[in-house]
Protein backbone atom coordinates (compact mmCIF):
# COMPACT_ATOMS: atom_id res chain seq x y z
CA UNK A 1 -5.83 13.43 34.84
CA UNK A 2 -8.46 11.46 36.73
CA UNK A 3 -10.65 9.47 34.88
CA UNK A 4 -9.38 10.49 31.57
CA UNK A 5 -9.49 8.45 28.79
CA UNK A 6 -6.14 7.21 27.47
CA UNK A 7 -4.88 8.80 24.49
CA UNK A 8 -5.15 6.20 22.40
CA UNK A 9 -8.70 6.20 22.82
CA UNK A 10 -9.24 10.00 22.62
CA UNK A 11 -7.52 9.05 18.62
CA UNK A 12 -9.46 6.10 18.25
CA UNK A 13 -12.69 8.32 18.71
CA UNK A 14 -11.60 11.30 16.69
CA UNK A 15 -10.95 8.98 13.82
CA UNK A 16 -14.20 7.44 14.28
CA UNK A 17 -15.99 10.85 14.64
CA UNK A 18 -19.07 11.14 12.41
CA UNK A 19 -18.98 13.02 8.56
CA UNK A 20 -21.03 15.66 10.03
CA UNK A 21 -19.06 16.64 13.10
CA UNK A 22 -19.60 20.67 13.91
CA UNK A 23 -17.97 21.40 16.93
CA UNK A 24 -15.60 18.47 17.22
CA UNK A 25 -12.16 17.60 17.88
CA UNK A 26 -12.79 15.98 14.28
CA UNK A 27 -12.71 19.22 12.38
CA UNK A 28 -9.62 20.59 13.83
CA UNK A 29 -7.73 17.18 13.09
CA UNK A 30 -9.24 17.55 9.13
CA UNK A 31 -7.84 21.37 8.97
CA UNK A 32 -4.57 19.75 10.12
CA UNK A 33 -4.46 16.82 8.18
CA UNK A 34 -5.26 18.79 5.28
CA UNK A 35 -2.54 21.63 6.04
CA UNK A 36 -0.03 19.00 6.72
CA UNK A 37 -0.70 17.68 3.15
CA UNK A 38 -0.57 20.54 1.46
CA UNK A 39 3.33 21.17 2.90
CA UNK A 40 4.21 18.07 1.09
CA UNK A 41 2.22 18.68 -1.82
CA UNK A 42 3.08 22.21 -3.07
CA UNK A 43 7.48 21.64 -2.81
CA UNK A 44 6.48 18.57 -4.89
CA UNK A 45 5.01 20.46 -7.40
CA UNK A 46 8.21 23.05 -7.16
CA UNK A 47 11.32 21.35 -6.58
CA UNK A 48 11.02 17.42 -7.81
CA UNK A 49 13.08 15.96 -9.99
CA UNK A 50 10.69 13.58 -11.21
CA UNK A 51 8.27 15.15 -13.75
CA UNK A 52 5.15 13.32 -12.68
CA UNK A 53 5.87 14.00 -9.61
CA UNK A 54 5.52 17.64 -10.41
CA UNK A 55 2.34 17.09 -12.76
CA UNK A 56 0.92 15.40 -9.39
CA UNK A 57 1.74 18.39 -6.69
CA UNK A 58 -0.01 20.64 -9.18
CA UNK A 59 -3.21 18.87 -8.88
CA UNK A 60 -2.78 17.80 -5.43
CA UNK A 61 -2.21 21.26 -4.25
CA UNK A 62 -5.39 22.62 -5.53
CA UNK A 63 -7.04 19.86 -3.93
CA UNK A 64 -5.35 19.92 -0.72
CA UNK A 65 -5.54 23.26 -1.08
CA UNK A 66 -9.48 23.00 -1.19
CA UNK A 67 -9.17 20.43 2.16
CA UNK A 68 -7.96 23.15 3.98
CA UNK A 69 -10.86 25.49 2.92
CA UNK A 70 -13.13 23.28 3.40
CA UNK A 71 -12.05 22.09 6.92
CA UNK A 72 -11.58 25.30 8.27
CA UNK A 73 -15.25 26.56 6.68
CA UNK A 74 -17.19 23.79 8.62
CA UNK A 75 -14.91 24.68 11.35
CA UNK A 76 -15.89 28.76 11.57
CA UNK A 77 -19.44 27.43 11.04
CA UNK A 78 -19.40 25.28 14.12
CA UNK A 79 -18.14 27.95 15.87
CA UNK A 80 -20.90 30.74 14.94
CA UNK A 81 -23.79 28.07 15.15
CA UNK A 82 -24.60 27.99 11.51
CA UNK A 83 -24.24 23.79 10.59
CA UNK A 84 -23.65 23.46 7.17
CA UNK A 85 -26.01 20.77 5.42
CA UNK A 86 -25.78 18.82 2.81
CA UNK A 87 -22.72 17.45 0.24
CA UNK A 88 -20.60 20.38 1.35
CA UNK A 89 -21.45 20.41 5.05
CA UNK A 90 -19.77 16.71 5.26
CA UNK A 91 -16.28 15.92 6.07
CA UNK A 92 -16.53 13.24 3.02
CA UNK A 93 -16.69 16.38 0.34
CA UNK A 94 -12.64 16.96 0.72
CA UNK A 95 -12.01 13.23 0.75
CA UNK A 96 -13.65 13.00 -2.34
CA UNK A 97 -12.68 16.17 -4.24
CA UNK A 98 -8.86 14.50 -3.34
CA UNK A 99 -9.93 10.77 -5.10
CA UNK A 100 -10.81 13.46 -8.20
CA UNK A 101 -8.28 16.13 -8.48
CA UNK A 102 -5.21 14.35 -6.71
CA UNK A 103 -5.36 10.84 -8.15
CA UNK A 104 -8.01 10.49 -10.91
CA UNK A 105 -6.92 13.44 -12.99
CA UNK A 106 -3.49 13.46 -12.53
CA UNK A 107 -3.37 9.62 -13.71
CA UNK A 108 -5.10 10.51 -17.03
CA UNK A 109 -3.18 13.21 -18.21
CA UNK A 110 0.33 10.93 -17.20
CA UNK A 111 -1.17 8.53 -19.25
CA UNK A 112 -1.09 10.64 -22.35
CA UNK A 113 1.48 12.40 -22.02
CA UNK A 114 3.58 8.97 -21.10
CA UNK A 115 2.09 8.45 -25.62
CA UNK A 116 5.22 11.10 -26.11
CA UNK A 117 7.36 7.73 -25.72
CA UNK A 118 10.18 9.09 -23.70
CA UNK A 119 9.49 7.43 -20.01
CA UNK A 120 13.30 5.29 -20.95
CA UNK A 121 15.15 8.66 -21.02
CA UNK A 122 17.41 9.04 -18.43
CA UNK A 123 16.19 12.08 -17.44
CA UNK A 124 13.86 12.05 -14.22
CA UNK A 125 12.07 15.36 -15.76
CA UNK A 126 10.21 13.90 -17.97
CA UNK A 127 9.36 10.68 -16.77
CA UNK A 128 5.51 10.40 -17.48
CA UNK A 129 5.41 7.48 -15.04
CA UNK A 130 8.00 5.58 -12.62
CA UNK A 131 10.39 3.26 -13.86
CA UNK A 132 8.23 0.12 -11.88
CA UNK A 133 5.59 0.68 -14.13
CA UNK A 134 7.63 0.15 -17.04
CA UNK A 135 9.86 -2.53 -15.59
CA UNK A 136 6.65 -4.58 -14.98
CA UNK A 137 4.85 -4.08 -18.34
CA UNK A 138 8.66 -5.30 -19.81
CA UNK A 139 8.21 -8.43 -17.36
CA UNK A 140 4.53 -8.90 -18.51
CA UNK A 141 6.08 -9.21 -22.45
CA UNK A 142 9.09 -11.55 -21.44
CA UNK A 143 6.87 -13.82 -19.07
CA UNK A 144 4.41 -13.80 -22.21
CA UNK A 145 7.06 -14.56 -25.03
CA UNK A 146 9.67 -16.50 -22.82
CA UNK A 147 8.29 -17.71 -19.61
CA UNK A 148 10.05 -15.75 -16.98
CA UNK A 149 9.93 -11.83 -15.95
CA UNK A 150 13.04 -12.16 -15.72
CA UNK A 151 16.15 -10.88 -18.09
CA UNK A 152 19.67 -12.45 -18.08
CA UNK A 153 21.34 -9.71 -16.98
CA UNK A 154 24.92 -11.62 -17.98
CA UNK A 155 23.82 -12.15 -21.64
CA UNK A 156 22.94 -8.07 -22.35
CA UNK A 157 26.05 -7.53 -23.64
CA UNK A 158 26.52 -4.86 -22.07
CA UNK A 159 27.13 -3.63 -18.42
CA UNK A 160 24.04 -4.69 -16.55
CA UNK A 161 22.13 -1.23 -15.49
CA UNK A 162 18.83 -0.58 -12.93
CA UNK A 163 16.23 -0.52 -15.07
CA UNK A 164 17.56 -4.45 -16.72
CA UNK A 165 16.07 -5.66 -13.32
CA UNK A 166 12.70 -6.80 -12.19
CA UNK A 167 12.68 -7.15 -8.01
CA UNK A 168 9.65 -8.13 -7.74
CA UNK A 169 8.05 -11.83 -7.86
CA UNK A 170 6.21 -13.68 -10.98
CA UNK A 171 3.23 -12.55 -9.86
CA UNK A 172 3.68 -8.71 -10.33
CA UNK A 173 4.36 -9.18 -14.34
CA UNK A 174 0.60 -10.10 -14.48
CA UNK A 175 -0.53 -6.43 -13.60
CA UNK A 176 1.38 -6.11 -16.69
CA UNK A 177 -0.51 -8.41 -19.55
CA UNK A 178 -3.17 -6.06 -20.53
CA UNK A 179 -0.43 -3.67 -22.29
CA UNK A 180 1.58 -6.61 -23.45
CA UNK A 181 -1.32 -8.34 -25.09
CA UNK A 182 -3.22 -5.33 -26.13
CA UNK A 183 -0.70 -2.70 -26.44
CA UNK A 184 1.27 -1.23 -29.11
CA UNK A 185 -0.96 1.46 -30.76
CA UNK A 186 -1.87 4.79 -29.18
CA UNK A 187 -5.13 3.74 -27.74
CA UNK A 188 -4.49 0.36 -26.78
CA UNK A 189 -1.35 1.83 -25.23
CA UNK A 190 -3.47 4.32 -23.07
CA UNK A 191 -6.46 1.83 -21.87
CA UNK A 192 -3.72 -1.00 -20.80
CA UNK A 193 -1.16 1.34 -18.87
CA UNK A 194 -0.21 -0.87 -15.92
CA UNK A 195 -1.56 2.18 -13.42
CA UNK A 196 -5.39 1.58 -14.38
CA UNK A 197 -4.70 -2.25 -13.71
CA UNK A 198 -2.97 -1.39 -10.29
CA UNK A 199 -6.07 1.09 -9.88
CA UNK A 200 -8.25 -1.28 -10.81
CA UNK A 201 -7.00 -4.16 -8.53
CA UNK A 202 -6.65 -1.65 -5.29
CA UNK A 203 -10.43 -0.86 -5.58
CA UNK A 204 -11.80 -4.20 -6.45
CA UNK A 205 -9.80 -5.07 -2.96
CA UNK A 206 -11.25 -2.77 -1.26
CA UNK A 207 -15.03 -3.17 -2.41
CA UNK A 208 -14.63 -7.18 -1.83
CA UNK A 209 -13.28 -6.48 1.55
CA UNK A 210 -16.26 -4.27 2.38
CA UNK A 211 -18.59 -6.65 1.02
CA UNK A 212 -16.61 -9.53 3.29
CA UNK A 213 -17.31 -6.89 6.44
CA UNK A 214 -20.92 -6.47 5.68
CA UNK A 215 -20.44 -2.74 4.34
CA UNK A 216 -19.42 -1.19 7.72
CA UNK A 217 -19.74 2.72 8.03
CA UNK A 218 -16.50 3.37 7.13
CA UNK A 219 -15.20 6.44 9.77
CA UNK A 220 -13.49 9.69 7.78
CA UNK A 221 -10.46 9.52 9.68
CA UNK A 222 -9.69 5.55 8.15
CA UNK A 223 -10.08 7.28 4.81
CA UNK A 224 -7.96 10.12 4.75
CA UNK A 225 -5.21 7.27 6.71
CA UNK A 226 -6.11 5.05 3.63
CA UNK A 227 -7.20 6.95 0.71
CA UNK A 228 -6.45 11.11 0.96
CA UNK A 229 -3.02 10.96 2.52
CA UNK A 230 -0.21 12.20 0.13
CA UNK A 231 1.98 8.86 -0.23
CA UNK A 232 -1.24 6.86 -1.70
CA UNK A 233 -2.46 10.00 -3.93
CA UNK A 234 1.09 10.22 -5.32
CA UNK A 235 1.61 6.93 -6.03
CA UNK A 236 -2.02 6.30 -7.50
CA UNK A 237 -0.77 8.61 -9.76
CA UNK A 238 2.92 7.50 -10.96
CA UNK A 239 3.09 4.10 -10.00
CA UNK A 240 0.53 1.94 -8.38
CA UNK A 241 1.95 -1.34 -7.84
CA UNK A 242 2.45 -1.25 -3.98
CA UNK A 243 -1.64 0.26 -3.75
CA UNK A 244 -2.43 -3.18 -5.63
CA UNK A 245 -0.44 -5.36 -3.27
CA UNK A 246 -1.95 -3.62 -0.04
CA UNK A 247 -5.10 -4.03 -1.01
CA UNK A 248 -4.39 -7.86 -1.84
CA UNK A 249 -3.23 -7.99 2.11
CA UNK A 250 -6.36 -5.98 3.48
CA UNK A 251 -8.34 -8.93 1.23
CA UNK A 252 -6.40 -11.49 3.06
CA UNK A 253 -6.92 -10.26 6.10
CA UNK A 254 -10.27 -9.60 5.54
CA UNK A 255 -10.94 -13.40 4.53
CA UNK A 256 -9.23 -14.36 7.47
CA UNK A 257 -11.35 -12.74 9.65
CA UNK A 258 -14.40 -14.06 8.30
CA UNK A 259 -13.25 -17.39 8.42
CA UNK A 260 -11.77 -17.97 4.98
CA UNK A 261 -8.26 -19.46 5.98
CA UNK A 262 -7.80 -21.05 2.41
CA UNK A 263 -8.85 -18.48 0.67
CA UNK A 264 -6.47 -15.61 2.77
CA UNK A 265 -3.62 -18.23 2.51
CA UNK A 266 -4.27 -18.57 -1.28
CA UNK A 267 -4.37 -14.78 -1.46
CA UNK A 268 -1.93 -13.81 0.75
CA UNK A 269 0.16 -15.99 -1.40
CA UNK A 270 -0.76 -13.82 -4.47
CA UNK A 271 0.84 -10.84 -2.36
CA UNK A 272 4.09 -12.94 -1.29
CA UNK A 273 4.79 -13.53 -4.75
CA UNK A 274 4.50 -10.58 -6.16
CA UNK A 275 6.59 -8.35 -3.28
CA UNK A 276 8.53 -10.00 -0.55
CA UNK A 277 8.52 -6.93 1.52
CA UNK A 278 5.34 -8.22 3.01
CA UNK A 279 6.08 -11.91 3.78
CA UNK A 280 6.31 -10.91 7.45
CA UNK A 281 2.44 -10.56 7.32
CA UNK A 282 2.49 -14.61 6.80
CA UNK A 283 3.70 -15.09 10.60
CA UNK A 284 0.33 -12.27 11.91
CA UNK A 285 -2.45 -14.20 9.71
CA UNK A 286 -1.21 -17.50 10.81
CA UNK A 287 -1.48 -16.99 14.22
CA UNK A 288 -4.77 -14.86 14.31
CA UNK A 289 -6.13 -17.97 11.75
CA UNK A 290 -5.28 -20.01 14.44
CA UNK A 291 -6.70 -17.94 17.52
CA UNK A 292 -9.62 -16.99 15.78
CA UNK A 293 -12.57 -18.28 17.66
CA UNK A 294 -13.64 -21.62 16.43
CA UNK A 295 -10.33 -22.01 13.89
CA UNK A 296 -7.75 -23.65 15.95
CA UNK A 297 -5.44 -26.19 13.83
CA UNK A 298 -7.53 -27.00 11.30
CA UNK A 299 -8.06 -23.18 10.24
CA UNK A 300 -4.48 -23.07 10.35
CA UNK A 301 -3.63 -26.38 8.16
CA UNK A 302 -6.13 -24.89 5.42
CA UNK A 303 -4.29 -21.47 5.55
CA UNK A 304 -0.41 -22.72 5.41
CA UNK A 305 -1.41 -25.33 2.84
CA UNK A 306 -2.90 -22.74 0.12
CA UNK A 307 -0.35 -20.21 1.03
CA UNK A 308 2.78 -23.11 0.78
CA UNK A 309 0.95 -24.74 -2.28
CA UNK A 310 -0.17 -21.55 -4.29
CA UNK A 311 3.08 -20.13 -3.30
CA UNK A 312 5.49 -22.82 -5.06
CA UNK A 313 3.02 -23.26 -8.42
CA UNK A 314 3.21 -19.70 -9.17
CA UNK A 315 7.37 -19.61 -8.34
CA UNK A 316 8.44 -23.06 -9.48
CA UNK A 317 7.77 -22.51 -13.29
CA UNK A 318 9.08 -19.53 -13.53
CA UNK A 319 12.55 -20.69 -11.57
CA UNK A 320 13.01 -23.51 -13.89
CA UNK A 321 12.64 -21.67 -17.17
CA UNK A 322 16.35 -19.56 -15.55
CA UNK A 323 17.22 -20.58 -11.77
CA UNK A 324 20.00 -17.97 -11.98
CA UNK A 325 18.08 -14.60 -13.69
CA UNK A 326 15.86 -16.03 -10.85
CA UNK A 327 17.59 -15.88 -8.04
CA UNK A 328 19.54 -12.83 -9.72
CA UNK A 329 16.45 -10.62 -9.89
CA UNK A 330 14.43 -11.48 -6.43
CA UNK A 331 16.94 -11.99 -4.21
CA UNK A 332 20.40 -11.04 -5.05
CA UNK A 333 19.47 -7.54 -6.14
CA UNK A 334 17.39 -6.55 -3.24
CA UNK A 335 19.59 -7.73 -1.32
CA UNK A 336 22.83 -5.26 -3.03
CA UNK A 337 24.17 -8.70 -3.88
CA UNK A 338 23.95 -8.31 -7.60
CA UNK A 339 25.65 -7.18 -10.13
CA UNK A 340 23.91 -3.77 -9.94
CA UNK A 341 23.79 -2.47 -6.45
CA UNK A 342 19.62 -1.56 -6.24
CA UNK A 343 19.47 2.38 -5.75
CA UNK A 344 16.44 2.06 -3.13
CA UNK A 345 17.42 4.57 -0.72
CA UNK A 346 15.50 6.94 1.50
CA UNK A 347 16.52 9.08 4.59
CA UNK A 348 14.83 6.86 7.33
CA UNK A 349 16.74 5.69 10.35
CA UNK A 350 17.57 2.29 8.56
CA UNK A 351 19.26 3.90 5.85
CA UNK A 352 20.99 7.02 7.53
CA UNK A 353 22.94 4.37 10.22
CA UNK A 354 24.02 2.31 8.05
CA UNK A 355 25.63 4.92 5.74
CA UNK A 356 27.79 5.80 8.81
CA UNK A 357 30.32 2.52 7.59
CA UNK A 358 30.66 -1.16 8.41
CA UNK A 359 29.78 -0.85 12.33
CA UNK A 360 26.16 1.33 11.33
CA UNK A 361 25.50 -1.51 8.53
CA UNK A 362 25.66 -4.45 11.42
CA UNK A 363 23.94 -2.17 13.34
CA UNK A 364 21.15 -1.28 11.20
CA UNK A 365 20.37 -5.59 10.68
CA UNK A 366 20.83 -5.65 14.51
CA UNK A 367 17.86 -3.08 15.12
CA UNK A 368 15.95 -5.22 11.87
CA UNK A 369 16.47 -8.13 13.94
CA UNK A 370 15.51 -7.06 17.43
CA UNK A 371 12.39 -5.33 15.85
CA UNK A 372 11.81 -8.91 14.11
CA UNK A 373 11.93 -11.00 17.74
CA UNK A 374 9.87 -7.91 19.29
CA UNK A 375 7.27 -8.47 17.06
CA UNK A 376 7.12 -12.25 17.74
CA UNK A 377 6.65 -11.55 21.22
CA UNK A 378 4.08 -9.26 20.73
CA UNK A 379 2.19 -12.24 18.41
CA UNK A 380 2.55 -14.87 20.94
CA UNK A 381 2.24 -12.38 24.46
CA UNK A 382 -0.84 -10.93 22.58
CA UNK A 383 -2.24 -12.66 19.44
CA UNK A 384 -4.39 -10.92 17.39
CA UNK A 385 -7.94 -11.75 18.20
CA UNK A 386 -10.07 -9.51 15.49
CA UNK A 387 -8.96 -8.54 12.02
CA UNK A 388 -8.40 -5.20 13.18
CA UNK A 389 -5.62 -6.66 15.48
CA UNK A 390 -3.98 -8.39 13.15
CA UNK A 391 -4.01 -5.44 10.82
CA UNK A 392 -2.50 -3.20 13.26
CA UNK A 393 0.26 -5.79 14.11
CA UNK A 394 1.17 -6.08 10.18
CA UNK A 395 1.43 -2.43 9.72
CA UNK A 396 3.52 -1.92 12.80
CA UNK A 397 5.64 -4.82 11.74
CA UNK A 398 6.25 -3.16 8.37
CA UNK A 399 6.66 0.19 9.40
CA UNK A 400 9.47 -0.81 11.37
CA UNK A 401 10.60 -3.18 8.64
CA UNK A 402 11.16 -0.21 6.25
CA UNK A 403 12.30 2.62 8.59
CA UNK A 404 14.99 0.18 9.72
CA UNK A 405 15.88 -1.26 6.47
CA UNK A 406 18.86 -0.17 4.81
CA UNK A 407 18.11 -0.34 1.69
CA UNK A 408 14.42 0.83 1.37
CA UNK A 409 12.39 4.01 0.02
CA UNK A 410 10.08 6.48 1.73
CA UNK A 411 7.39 5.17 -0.26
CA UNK A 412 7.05 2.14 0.99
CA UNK A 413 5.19 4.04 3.92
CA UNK A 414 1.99 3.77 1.97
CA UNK A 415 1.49 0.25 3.43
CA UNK A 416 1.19 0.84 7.09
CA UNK A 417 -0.27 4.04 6.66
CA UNK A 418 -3.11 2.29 4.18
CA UNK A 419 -3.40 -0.72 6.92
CA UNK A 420 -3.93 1.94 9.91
CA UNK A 421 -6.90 3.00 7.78
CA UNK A 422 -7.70 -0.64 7.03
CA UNK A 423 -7.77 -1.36 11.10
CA UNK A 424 -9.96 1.73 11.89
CA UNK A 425 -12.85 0.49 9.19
CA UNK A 426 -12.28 -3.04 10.93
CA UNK A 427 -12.72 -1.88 14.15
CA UNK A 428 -16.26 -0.57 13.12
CA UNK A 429 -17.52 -4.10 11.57
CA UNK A 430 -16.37 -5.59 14.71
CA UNK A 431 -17.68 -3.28 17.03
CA UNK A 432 -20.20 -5.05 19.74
CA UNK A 433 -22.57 -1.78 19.22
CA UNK A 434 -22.53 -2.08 15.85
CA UNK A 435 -25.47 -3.22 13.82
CA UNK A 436 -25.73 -6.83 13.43
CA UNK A 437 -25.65 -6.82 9.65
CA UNK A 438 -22.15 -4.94 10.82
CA UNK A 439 -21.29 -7.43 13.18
CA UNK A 440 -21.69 -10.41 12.27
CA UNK A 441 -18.93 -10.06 9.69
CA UNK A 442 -16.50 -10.81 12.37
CA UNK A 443 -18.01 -13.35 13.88
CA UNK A 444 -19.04 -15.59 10.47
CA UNK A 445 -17.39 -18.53 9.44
């Protein structure tokens, strides 16, 4: 139509649509959003195998559940005339009745119940918290005691299983040290569980990235993206570690964009050596460091030289304590070159083509690669000039990354989904008609 706006626009601005928004588009896309969640939340809570799964759908489908009232209340009001006014008369009151019911409360009573001390059952039912939680409190105690996170997996003797590895980088055992310094009685084991320091990290991310943006109005839409959407509640809840290693990334990014290149390589580097799922982020931050108005080379020297020198002084210790259990644990297993083929498997595209034999396997690294050299030409045809551009090019980059991955869980979708939130609150700090308190965090160096 004629001198319609493009869709993309029409989204951008129902994202962006103010907490109190009778009468808009904005309430419709809540009742939806909310209604949506709820139809992953309640067969959680029916049919999962995993038991905190279960535990979580319970209190996510009561809050959902309340979403949907709520939305569909301000909704009829709108409708009849009658604004609502007030806590409950803002879109904010389901977003933050999900923080409470789907991730707070759930998260406490996991953390007691995980006291029972039979999360290394192998029985998925009553798993109090996902096995990466306590693979990375085990790293935490053999990085403490031996120097590496990482087990010989030829010296068990036994058959190597799962649960003897640790894919993850030296970084990720530190989320781990509170339990393994302070654990080992009932308390101590409750106030150190490696979820509150994943918690903990996520939301000290995301206040310093505010504070880096000037404390922009963050829109509703970015939040439920970010914060209220199922994969983040759930995992909040029963794991945590990938929440903690987003919000490292957002910081980065954030840093970046206020003209911090050592400190977002230095960080960045934090995030790189804890999960090497998001390296490709390294190749979007270097080239918006070195776009960024004012930056040019010497923006980008500062940035590769704290991510290349932070990156090898928190790797190189740990390799030389066991180069093999090394190489054996970040690389070979991920990869389904180690002894134990890793179990990460999801039904995205990625996965489903290459189970159809050896001509969907070449396939599936074909599509990995051609979405790799598209992205490149998207970074060089159009750079990221704002933080919000280079946050939507990561979670693009990513979210193809894991749909097209073999090997890779449905999960994992938490990280573009919480960087499409992350873009949206940029977009506001960077907006021209924004305040200039607002503004000027884009434009700072």
């Amino acid at each position: 139509m004629v001198g319609q706006a493009p869709a993309w626009r029409r989204a951008a601005r129902l994202f962006s649509a103010p907490a109190h928004a009778p009468g808009s588009a904005a309430l419709r896309w809540d009742l939806g959003f909310y209604l949506a969640c709820l139809a992953f939340a309640l067969p959680t809570a029916l049919v999962s195998e995993f038991y905190g799964y279960r535990v979580w759908g319970h209190f996510a489908t009561a809050a959902y559940g309340f979403g949907v009232l709520h939305s569909g209340w301000l909704l009829l009001s709108a409708r009849t005339g009658r604004t609502p006014r007030g806590v409950l008369g803002s879109r904010w009151c389901a977003i933050a009745v999900v923080a409470l019911v789907a991730m707070v409360l759930p998260l406490a009573l996991l953390v007691i119940r995980r006291l029972t001390g039979v999360d290394w059952l192998i029985t998925p039912f009553s798993w109090a918290a996902q096995p990466e939680v306590w693979v990375i409190e085990r790293a935490a105690d053999l990085l403490l005691h031996h120097g590496t996170p990482y087990v010989d997996v030829t010296a068990l003797g036994r058959p190597p299983e799962v649960n003897d590895y640790t894919p993850y980088g030296p970084v990720m055992a530190v989320f781990g040290l509170p339990r393994a310094v302070f654990g080992g009685t009932p308390l101590g084991d409750a106030l150190t569980d490696a979820r509150w320091v994943f918690a903990l990290a996520a939301v000290a991310c995301v206040l310093g990235t505010l504070k880096l943006l000037k404390w922009p109005k963050v829109p509703v839409g970015a939040a439920q993206l970010a914060l209220a959407c199922p994969l983040t509640a759930l995992t909040w809840a029963v794991a945590g570690p990938d929440l903690a290693i987003v919000g490292l990334l957002v910081l980065a990014c954030a840093l970046a964009a206020t003209g911090r290149a050592a400190w977002s390589g230095l960080v960045l580097a934090l995030v790189v050596s804890a999960k090497l799922i998001v390296a490709p982020a390294a190749a979007v931050l270097a080239v918006f460091v070195f776009v960024r108005r004012g930056s040019g080379r010497a923006a980008l020297r500062r940035f590769l030289s704290a991510l290349v020198a932070t990156t090898i002084a928190l790797h190189l210790p740990v390799y030389l304590v066991d180069p093999a259990a090394f190489v054996e644990h970040v690389f070979r297993f991920p990869l389904g070159m180690g002894a134990v083929r890793s179990p990460a498997a999801s039904p995205l595209p990625g996965h489903l083509i290459a189970e159809t034999g050896p001509v969907g396997q070449v396939a599936a690294f074909a599509l990995v690669g051609a979405a790799a050299v598209a992205m490149l030409v998207w970074l060089v045809r159009r750079p990221p000039a704002s933080g919000s551009d280079a946050l939507l090019r990561v979670a693009v980059g990513l979210g193809a990354l894991i749909l097209l991955t073999p090997a890779t869980r449905y999960g994992y979708l938490v990280y573009p989904l919480v960087l499409l939130g992350a873009h949206l609150a940029f977009r506001v700090a960077e907006d021209p008609a924004a305040p200039p308190a607002q503004q000027s965090a884009a434009t700072s160096s």
